[in-house]
Protein backbone atom coordinates (compact mmCIF):
# COMPACT_ATOMS: atom_id res chain seq x y z
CA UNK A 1 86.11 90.88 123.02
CA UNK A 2 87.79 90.37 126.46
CA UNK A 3 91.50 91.17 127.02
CA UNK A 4 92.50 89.86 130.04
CA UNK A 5 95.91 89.28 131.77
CA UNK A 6 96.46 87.17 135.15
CA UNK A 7 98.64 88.51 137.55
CA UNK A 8 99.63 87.37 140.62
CA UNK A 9 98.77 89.17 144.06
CA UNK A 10 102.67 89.51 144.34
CA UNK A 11 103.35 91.87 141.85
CA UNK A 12 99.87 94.02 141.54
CA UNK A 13 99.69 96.92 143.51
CA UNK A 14 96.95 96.85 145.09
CA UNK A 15 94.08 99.82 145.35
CA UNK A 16 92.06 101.37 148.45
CA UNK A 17 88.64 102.32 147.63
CA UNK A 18 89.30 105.75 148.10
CA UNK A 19 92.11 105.35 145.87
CA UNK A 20 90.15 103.85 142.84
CA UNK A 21 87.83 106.40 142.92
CA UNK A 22 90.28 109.11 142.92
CA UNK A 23 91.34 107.37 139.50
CA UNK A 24 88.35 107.25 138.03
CA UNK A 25 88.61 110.21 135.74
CA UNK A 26 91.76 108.76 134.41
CA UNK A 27 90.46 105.03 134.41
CA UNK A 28 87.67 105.91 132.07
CA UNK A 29 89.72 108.32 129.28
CA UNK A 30 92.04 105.36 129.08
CA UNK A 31 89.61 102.46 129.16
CA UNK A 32 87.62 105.02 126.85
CA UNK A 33 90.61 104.81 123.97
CA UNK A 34 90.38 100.91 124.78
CA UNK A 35 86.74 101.20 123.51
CA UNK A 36 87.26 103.39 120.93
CA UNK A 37 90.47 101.29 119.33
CA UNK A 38 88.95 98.16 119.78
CA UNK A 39 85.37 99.48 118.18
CA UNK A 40 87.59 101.14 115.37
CA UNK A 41 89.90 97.39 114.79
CA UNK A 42 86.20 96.00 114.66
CA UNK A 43 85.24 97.82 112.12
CA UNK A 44 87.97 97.99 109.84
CA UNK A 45 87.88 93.84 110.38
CA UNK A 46 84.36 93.90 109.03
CA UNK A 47 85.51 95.55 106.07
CA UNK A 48 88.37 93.52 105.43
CA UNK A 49 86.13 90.05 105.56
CA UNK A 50 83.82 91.74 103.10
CA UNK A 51 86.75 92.76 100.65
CA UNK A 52 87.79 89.37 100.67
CA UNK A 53 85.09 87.73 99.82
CA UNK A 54 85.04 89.76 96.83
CA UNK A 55 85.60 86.54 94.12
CA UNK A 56 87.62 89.20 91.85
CA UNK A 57 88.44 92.23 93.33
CA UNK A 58 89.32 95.22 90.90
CA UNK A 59 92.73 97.44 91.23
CA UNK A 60 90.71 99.69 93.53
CA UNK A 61 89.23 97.11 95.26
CA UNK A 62 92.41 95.30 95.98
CA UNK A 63 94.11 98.71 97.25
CA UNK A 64 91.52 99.75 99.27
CA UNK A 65 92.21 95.97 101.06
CA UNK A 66 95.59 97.13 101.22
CA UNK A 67 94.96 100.22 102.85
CA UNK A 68 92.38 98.94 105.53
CA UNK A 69 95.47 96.16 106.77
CA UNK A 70 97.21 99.31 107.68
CA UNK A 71 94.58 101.00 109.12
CA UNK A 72 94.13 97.71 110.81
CA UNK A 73 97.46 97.41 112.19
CA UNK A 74 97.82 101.03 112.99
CA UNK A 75 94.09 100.30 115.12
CA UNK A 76 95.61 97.43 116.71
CA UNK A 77 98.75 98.69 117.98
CA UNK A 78 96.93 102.01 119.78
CA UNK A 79 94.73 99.59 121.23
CA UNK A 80 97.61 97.80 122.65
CA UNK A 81 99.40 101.02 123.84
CA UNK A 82 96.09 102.18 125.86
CA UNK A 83 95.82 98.05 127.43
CA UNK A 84 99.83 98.44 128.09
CA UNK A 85 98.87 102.54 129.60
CA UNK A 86 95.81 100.72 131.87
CA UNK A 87 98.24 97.65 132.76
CA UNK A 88 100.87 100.09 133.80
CA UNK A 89 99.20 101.12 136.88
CA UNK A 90 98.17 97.38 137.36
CA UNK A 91 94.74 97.30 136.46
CA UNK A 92 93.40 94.74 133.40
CA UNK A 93 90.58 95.39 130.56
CA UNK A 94 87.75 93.05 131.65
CA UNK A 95 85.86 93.84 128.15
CA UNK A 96 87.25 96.35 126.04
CA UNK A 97 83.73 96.90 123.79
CA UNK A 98 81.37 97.18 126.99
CA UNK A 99 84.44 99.62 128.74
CA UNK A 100 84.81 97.37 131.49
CA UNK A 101 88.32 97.39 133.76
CA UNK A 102 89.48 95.60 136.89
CA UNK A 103 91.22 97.27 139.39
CA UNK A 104 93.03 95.38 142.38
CA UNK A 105 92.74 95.17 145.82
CA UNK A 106 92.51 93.34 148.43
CA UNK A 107 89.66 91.32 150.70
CA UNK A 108 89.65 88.83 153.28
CA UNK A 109 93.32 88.34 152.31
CA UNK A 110 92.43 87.32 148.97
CA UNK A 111 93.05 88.84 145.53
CA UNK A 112 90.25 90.74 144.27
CA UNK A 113 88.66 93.22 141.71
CA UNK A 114 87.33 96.80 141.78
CA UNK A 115 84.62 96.01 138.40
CA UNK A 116 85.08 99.21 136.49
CA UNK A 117 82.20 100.57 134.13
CA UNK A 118 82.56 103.30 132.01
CA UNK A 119 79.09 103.51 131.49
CA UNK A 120 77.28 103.14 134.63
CA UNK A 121 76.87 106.58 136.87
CA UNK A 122 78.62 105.23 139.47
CA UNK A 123 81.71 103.68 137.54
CA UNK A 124 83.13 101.37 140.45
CA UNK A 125 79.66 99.80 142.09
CA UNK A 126 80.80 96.24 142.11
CA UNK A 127 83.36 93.30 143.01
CA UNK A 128 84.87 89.98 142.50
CA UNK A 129 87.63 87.87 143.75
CA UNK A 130 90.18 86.75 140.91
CA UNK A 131 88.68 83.29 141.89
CA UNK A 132 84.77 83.97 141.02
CA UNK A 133 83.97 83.27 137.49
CA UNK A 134 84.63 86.74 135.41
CA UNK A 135 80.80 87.05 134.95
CA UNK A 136 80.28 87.51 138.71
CA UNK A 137 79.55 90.92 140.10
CA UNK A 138 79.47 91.61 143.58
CA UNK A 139 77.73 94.68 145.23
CA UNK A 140 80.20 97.13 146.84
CA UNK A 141 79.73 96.88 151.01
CA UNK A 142 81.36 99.01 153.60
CA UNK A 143 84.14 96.61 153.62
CA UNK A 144 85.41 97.06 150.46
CA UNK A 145 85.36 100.80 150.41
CA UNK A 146 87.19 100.99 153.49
């Protein structure tokens, strides 16, 4: 699952390196609840599609469907709140399952993207312009942490 919202340079605000890293802490607990959420929504999904395919579901069966909607909905709109938290400071989920984030800045006078990974040891270690196909990943050089 990729969430992903374009922006234009104009109206980011754009990130040193020093500056990303100071947010790191708070970039992963929020793209953390992205993970979570969006792990939780898949779940309940999987459920759902296996209630109905049920040809005829009992009373219990049919209230238990009900329920997991909610749960569904409920999933979906605290996954939305923690995207709309992590878009508040200008920075977009890249993939909300593998807990991946872009944060802004600038190179060579062109937009680009601090790749943030919750699960690597050293969460910011790569790049990409907003130009490069999203799959590209660009090792970190002295220019772009400065």
């Amino acid at each position: 699952m990729t969430l992903n919202s374009r922006r234009t340079r104009q109206t980011l605000r754009l990130y040193t390196f020093e500056q990303a890293q100071t947010a790191v802490p708070y970039i992963a607990s929020v793209v953390r609840s992205i993970r979570e959420h969006a792990l939780q929504g898949q779940s309940i999904r999987r459920r759902l599609d296996a209630l109905d395919d049920l040809a005829r579901p009992s009373r219990a069966r049919l209230i238990e469907r009900d329920e997991a909607r909610r749960d569904l909905h409920h999933a979906e709109e605290l996954l939305q709140s923690a995207v709309d938290e992590l878009e508040s400071l200008d920075m977009t989920v890249l993939d909300a399952l593998q807990g991946q984030a872009l944060v802004p800045f600038s190179h060579d006078d062109q937009l680009a993207w601090y790749i943030f990974d919750l699960f690597d040891a050293q969460p910011i270690r790569s790049w990409r312009y907003q130009s490069d196909p999203e799959e590209t990943r660009r090792k970190l050089t002295t220019a772009q942490m400065s």
